[in-house]
Protein backbone atom coordinates (compact mmCIF):
# COMPACT_ATOMS: atom_id res chain seq x y z
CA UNK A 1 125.56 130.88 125.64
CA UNK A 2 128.80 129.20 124.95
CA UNK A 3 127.94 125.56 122.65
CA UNK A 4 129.56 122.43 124.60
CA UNK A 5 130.76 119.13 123.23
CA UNK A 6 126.95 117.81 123.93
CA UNK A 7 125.36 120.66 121.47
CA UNK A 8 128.30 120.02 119.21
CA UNK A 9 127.23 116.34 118.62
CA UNK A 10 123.89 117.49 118.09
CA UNK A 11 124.63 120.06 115.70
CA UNK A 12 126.67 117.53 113.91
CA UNK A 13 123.63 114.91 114.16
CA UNK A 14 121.23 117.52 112.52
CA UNK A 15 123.80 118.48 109.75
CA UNK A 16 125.30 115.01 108.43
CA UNK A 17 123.07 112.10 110.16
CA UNK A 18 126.37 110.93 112.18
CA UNK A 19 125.65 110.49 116.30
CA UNK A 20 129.01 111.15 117.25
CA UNK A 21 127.63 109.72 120.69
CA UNK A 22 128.14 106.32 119.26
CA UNK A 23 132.14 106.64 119.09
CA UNK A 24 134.20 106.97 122.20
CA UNK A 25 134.29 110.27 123.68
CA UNK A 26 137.24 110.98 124.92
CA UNK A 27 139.06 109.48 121.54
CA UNK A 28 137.07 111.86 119.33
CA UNK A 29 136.37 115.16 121.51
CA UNK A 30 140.35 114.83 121.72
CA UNK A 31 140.05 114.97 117.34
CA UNK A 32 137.95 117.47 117.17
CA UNK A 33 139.26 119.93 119.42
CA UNK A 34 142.81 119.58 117.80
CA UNK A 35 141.00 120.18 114.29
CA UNK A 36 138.99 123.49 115.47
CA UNK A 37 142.20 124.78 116.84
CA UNK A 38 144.55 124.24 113.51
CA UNK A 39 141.29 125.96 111.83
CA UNK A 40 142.01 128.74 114.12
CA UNK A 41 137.93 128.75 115.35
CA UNK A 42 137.04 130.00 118.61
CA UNK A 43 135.04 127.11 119.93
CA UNK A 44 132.49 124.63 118.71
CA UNK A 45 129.64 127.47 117.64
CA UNK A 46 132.06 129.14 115.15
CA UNK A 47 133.06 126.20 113.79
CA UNK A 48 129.33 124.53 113.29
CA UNK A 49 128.82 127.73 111.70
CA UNK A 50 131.39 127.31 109.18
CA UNK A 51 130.59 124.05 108.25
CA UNK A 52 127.17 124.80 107.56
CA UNK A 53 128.14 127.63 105.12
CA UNK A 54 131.60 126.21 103.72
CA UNK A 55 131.17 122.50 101.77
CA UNK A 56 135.02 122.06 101.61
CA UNK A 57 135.65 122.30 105.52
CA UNK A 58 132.50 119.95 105.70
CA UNK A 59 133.71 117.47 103.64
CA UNK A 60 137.05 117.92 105.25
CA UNK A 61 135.85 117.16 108.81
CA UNK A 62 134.29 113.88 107.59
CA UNK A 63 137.02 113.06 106.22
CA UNK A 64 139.26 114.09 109.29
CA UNK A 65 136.26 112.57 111.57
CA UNK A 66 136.68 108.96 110.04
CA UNK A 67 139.95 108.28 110.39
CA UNK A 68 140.96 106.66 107.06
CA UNK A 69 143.96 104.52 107.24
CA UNK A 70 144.79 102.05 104.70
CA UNK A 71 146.97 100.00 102.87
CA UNK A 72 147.04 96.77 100.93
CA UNK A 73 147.35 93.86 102.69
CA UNK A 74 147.51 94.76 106.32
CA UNK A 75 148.18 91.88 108.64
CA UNK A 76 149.51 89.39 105.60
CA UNK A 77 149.29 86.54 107.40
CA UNK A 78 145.34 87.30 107.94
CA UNK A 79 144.79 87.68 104.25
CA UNK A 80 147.00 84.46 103.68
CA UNK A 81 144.11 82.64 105.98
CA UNK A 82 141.67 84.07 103.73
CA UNK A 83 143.31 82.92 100.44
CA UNK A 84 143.93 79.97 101.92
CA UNK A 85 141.48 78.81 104.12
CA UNK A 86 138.74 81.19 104.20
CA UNK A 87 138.06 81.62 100.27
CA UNK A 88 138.17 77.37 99.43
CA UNK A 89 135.31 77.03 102.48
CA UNK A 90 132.97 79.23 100.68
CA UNK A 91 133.49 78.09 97.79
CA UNK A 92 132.65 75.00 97.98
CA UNK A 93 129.23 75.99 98.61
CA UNK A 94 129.19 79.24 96.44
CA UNK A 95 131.04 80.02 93.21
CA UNK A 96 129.11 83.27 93.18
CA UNK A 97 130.15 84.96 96.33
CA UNK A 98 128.34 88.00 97.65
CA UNK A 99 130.86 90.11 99.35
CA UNK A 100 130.66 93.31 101.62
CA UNK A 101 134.22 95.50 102.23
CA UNK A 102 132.20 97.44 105.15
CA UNK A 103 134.25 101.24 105.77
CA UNK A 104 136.31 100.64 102.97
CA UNK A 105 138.04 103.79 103.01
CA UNK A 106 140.92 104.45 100.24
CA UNK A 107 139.57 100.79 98.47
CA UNK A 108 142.99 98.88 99.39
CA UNK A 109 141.45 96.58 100.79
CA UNK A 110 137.88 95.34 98.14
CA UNK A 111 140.75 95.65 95.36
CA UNK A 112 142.86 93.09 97.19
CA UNK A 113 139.59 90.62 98.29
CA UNK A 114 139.25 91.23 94.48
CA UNK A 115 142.62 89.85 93.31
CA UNK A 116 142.48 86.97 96.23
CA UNK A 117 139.87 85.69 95.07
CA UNK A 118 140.85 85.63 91.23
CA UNK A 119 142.97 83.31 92.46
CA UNK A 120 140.13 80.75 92.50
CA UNK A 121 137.36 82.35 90.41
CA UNK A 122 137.37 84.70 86.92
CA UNK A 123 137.56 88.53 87.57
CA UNK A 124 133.84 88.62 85.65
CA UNK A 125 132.22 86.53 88.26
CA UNK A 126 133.56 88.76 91.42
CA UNK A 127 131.49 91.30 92.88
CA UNK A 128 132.24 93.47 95.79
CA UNK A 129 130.06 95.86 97.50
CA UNK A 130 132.88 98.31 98.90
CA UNK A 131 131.47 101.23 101.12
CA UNK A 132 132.21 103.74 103.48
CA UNK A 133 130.85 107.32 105.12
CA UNK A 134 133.26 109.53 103.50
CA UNK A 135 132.21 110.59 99.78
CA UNK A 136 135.75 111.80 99.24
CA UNK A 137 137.36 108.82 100.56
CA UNK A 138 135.30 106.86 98.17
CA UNK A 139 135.81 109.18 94.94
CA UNK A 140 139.91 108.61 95.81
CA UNK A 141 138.78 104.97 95.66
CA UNK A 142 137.30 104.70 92.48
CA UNK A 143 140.49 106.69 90.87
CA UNK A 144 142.24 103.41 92.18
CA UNK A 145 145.64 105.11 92.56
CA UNK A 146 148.13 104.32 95.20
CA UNK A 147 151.88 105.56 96.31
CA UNK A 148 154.76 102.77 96.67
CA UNK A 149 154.06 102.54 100.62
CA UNK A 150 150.53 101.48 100.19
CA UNK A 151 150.93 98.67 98.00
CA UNK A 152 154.36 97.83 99.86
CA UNK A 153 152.67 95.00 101.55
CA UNK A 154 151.37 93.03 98.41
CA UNK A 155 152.48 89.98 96.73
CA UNK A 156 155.06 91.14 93.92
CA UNK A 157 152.29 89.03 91.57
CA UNK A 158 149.82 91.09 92.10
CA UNK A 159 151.70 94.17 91.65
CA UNK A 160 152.76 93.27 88.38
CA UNK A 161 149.65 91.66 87.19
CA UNK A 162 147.05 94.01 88.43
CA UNK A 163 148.53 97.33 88.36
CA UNK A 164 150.00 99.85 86.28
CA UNK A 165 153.49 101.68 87.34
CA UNK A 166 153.63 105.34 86.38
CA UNK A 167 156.29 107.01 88.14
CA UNK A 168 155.89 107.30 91.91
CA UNK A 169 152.35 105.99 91.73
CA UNK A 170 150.29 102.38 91.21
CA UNK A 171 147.25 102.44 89.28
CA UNK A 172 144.90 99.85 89.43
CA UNK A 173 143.80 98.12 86.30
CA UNK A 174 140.21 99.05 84.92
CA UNK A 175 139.33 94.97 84.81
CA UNK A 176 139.79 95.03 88.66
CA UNK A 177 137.82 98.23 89.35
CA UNK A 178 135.03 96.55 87.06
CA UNK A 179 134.48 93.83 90.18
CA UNK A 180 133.65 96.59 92.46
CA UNK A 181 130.55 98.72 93.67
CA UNK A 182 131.57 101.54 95.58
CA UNK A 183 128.35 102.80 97.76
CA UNK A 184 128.28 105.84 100.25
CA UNK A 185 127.26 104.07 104.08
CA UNK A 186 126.88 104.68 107.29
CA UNK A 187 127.42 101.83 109.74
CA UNK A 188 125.46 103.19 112.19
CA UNK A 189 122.29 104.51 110.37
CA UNK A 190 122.08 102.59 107.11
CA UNK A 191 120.11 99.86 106.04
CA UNK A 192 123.11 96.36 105.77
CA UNK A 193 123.60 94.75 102.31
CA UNK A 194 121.50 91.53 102.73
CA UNK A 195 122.76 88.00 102.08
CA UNK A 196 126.82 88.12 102.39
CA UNK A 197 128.68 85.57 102.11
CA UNK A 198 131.67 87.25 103.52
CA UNK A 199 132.02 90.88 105.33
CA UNK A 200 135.26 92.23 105.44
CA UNK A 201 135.22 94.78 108.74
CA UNK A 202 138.81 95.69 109.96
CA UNK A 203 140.16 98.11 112.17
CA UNK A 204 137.20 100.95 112.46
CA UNK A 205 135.01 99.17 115.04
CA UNK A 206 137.71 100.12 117.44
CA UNK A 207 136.43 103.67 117.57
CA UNK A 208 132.83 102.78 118.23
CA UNK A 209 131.50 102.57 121.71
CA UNK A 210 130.60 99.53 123.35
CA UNK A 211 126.92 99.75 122.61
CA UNK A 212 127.23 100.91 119.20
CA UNK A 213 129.19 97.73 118.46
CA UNK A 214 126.88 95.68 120.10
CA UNK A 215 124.31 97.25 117.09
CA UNK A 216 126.50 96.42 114.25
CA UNK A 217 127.60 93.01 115.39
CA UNK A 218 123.76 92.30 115.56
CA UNK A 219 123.25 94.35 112.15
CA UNK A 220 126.20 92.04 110.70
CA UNK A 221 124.36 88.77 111.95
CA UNK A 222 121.01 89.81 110.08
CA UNK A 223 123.58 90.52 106.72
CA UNK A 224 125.36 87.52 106.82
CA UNK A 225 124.18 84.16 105.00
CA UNK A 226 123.60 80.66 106.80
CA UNK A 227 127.17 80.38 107.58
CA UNK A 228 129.09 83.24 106.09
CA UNK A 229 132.07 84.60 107.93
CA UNK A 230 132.92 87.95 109.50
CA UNK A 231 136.59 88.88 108.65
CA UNK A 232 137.33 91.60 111.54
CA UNK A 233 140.63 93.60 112.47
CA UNK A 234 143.68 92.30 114.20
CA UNK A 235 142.76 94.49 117.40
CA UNK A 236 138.72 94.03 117.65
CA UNK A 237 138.82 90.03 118.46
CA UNK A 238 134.92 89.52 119.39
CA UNK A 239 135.25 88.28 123.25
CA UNK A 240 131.07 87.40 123.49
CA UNK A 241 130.65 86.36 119.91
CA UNK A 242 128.15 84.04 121.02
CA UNK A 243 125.86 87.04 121.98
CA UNK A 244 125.78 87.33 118.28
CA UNK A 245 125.50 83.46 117.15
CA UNK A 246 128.99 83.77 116.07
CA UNK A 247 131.91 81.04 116.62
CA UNK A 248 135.75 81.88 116.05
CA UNK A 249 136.62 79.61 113.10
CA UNK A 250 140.36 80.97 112.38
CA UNK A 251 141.39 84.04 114.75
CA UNK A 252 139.97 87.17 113.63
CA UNK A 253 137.52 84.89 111.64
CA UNK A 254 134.00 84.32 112.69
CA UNK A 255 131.05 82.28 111.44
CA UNK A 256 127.30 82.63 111.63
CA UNK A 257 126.04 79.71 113.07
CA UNK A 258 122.24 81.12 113.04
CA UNK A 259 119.51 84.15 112.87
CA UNK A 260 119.45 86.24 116.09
């Protein structure tokens, strides 16, 4: 019997832990198809097969699977509001901030929370949880090396003060890497990082369906301290935020006003 896209996700469940059920169908069928065809497989039993037996096409279909697109300071005038506004709020009630970059992918973007906030507080008193599903994703991230078009974005301060230029590339300095934890996570499965001060979620809930967002803006509530904020992406504005106790504070900004 031929496998459909139905025992596909469940093969898929059984061998990583990911319900591909909980991202939109037609966005992601549409993905995977056009990756078992440039593999040259058959159909979705020859190419469960081969991913049970071959670690490097795994790992590449993760990787392919969660979309990882980065770059350092995406949306400026969003991370301006957090330098600016965000960053002096907490602060006044926490000099220790607890700080979540959730699907972090290449690390662009806990470096740059990182250097933001040296702004107001020494690089040994940051900490920032940074984590993601992909294991390779994350190993690229700890390397902390970038190409010209990544970093194209950031303040020319930062560039020179936290990174090193060595030819084409941008590597970051080892006293910036030092501020963060880079953890394997899955949004959907994994247990949240209690008491945050700040998550930093942008542009991945997009690919989630409606109910699985529903989960994770509830999951987020639970994380989040007595008033910490929920930075999210310039295209997933939170139109019931109230469902989740949340208010808009600055646009794409929400705070927790109180326990679900």
């Amino acid at each position: 019997m031929t496998m459909n896209y139905e025992g596909f996700k469940e093969e898929i469940y059984k061998i990583s832990g990911i319900d591909l059920s909980l991202y939109k169908e037609r966005q992601m069928k549409r993905r995977i198809n056009a990756l078992i065809q440039k593999k040259n497989f058959d159909g979705y039993q020859s190419y469960i097969d081969a991913l049970k037996v071959d670690r490097e096409l795994y790992n590449e279909f993760i990787n392919y699977m969660t979309i990882n697109v980065s770059e350092f300071y995406r949306n400026p005038e969003q991370w301006n509001k957090l330098r600016e506004i965000i960053f002096p709020m907490l602060l006044k009630k926490n000099r220790n901030l607890n700080i979540w970059s959730a699907a972090c992918s290449s690390g662009d973007e806990p470096y740059t929370l990182a250097m933001i906030l040296n702004e107001f507080v020494p690089l040994k008193n940051i900490k920032v949880i940074a984590t993601d599903i992909d294991k390779d994703i994350l190993k690229r991230a700890k390397k902390g090396t970038y190409t010209e078009k990544s970093v194209a974005n950031l303040p020319k301060s930062y560039l020179k003060k936290y990174f090193t230029h060595d030819g084409k590339n941008f590597q970051i300095n080892d006293e910036i890497k030092r501020c963060i934890n880079f953890k394997h996570h899955n949004l959907l499965a994994d247990e949240y990082p209690p008491n945050c001060d700040l998550i930093v979620c942008r542009n991945v809930l997009i690919y989630f369906t409606e109910e699985a967002k529903i989960q994770i803006y509830k999951n987020f509530n639970k994380s989040l301290t007595s008033s910490g904020i929920l930075f999210v992406g310039s295209t997933e504005q939170i139109l019931l935020y109230a469902n989740y106790n949340l208010k808009p504070i600055q646009t794409f900004f929400y705070q927790k006003e109180k326990d679900l």
